[in-house]
Protein backbone atom coordinates (compact mmCIF):
# COMPACT_ATOMS: atom_id res chain seq x y z
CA UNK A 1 205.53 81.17 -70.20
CA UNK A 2 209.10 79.77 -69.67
CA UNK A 3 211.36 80.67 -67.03
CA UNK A 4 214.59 80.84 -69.45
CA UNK A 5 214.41 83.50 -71.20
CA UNK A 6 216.74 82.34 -73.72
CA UNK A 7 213.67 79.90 -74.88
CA UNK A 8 210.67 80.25 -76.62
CA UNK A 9 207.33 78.85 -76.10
CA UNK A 10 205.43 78.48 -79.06
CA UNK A 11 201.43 77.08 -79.18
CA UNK A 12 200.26 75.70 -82.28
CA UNK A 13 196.49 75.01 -83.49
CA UNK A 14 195.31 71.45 -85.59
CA UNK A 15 191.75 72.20 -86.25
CA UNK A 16 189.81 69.35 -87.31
CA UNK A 17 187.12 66.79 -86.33
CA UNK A 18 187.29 63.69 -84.01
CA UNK A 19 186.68 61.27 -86.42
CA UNK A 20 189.54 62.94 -88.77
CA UNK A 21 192.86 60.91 -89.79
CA UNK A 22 194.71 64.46 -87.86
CA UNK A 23 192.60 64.21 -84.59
CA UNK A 24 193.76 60.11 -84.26
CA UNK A 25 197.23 60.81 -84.68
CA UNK A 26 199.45 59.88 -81.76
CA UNK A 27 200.98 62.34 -80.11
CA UNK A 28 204.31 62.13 -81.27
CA UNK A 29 203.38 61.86 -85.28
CA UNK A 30 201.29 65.56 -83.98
CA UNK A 31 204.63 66.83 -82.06
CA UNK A 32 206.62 65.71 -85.36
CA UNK A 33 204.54 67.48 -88.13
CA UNK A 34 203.12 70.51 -85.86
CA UNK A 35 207.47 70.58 -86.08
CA UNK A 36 208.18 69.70 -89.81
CA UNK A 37 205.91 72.86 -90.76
CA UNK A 38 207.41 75.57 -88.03
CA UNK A 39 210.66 74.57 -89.79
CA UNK A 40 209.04 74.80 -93.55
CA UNK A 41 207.25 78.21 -92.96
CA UNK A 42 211.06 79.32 -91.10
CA UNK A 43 209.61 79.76 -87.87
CA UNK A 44 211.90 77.93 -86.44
CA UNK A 45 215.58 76.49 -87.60
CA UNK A 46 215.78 73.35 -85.74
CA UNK A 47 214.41 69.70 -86.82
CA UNK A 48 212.47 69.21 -83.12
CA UNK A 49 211.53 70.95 -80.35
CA UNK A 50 213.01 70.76 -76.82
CA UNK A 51 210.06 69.84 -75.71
CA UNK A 52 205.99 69.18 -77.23
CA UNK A 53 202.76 68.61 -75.23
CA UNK A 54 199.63 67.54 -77.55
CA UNK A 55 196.26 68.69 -76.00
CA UNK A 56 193.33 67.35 -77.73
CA UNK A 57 189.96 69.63 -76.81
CA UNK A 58 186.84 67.81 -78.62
CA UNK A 59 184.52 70.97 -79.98
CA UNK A 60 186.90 73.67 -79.48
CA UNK A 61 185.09 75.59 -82.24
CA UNK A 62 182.54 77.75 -79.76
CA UNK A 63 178.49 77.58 -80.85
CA UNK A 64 177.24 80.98 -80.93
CA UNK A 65 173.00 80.27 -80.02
CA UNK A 66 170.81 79.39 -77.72
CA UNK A 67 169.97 81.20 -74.57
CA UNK A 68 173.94 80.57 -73.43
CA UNK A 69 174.62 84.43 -74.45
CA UNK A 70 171.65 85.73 -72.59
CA UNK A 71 173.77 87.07 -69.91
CA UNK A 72 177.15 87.40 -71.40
CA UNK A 73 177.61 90.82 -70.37
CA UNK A 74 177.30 89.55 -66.51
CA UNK A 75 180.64 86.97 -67.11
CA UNK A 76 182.37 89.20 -69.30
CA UNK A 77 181.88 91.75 -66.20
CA UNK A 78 182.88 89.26 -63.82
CA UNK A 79 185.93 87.85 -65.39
CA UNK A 80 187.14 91.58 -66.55
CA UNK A 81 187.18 92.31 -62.28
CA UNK A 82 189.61 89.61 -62.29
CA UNK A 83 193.11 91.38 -62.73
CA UNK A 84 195.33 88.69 -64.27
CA UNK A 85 193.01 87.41 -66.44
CA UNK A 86 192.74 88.25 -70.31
CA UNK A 87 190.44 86.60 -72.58
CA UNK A 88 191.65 86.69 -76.29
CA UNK A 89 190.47 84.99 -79.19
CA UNK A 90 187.41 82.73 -80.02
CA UNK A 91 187.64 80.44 -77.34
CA UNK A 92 188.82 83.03 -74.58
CA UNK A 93 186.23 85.42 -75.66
CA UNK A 94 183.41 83.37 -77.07
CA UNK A 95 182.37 85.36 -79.84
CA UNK A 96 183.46 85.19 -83.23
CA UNK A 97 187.10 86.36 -84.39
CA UNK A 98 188.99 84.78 -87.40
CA UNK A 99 192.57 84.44 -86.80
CA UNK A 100 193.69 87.96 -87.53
CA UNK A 101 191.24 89.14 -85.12
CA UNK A 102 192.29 86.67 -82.55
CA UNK A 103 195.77 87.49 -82.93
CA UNK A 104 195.00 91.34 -82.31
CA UNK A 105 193.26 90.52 -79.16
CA UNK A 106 196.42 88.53 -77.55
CA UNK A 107 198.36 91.49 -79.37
CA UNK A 108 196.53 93.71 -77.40
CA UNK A 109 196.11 91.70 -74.38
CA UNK A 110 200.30 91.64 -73.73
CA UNK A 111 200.82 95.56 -74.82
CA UNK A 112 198.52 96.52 -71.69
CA UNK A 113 200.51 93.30 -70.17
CA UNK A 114 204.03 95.05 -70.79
CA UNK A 115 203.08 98.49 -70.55
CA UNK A 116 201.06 98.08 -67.06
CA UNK A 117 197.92 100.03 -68.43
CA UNK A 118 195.09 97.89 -68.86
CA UNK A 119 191.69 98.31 -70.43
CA UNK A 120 190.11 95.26 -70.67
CA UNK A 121 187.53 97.46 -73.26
CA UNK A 122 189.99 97.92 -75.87
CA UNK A 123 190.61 94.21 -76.23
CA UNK A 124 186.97 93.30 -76.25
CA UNK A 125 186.51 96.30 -78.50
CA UNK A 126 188.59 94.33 -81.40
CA UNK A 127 186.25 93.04 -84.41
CA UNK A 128 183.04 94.72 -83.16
CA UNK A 129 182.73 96.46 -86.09
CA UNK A 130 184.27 94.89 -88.56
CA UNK A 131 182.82 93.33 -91.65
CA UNK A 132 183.67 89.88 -92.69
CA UNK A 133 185.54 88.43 -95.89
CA UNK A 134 184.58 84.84 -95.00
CA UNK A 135 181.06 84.76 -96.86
CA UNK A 136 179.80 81.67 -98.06
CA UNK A 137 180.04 82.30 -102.33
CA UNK A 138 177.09 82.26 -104.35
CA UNK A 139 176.99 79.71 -107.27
């Protein structure tokens, strides 16, 4: 995603609502703490990036009812025709993935990338049969 390949392009995720103290935060206070914890964690070394973009995308979270999945199997047809295009994670795929999932999926998605063979099926075959840890606990 850069054309120096002696830099790194790194994307970084704030979920929250639009009426949260994180979602009104300028841009630069985002830039400078989405920073500050690369550097705690030791993804990173230096105090600020060479460069930040904020994108703020209301409802990110996908809704997973109504008659919108009817005829999912049509655009996940359609979009798997198109040869440059790989959907990974929640919002790529639409479905539910928690972030382990989601990271398998763009895992997957730049092996076949790299390695030239691609089957779109093997990405979309991630989670389908997995069980889930995140259940709500019963008081």
């Amino acid at each position: 995603m850069v054309c120096d390949s002696s830099k790194v392009w790194m994307g970084l995720e704030f979920f929250c609502r639009e009426t949260d103290d994180l979602w009104k935060m300028s841009d630069e206070a985002l830039q400078k703490l989405a920073q500050s914890e690369m550097k705690q964690i030791g993804l990173v070394s230096v105090d600020a990036a060479e460069d930040a973009v904020v994108i703020r995308v209301p409802k990110a979270y996908p809704g997973y009812f109504g008659a919108a999945y009817t005829r999912f199997d049509e655009l996940r047809a359609a979009l798997d025709e198109v040869e440059n295009l790989f959907l990974v994670g929640r919002n790529g795929m639409h479905r539910y993935n928690n972030q382990d999932h989601s990271m398998l999926t763009a895992k997957e998605a730049a092996d076949q990338i790299i390695s030239g063979v691609i089957d779109k099926s093997r990405i979309w075959a991630i989670n389908v049969d997995d069980e889930y840890h995140e259940e709500k606990a019963v008081a």
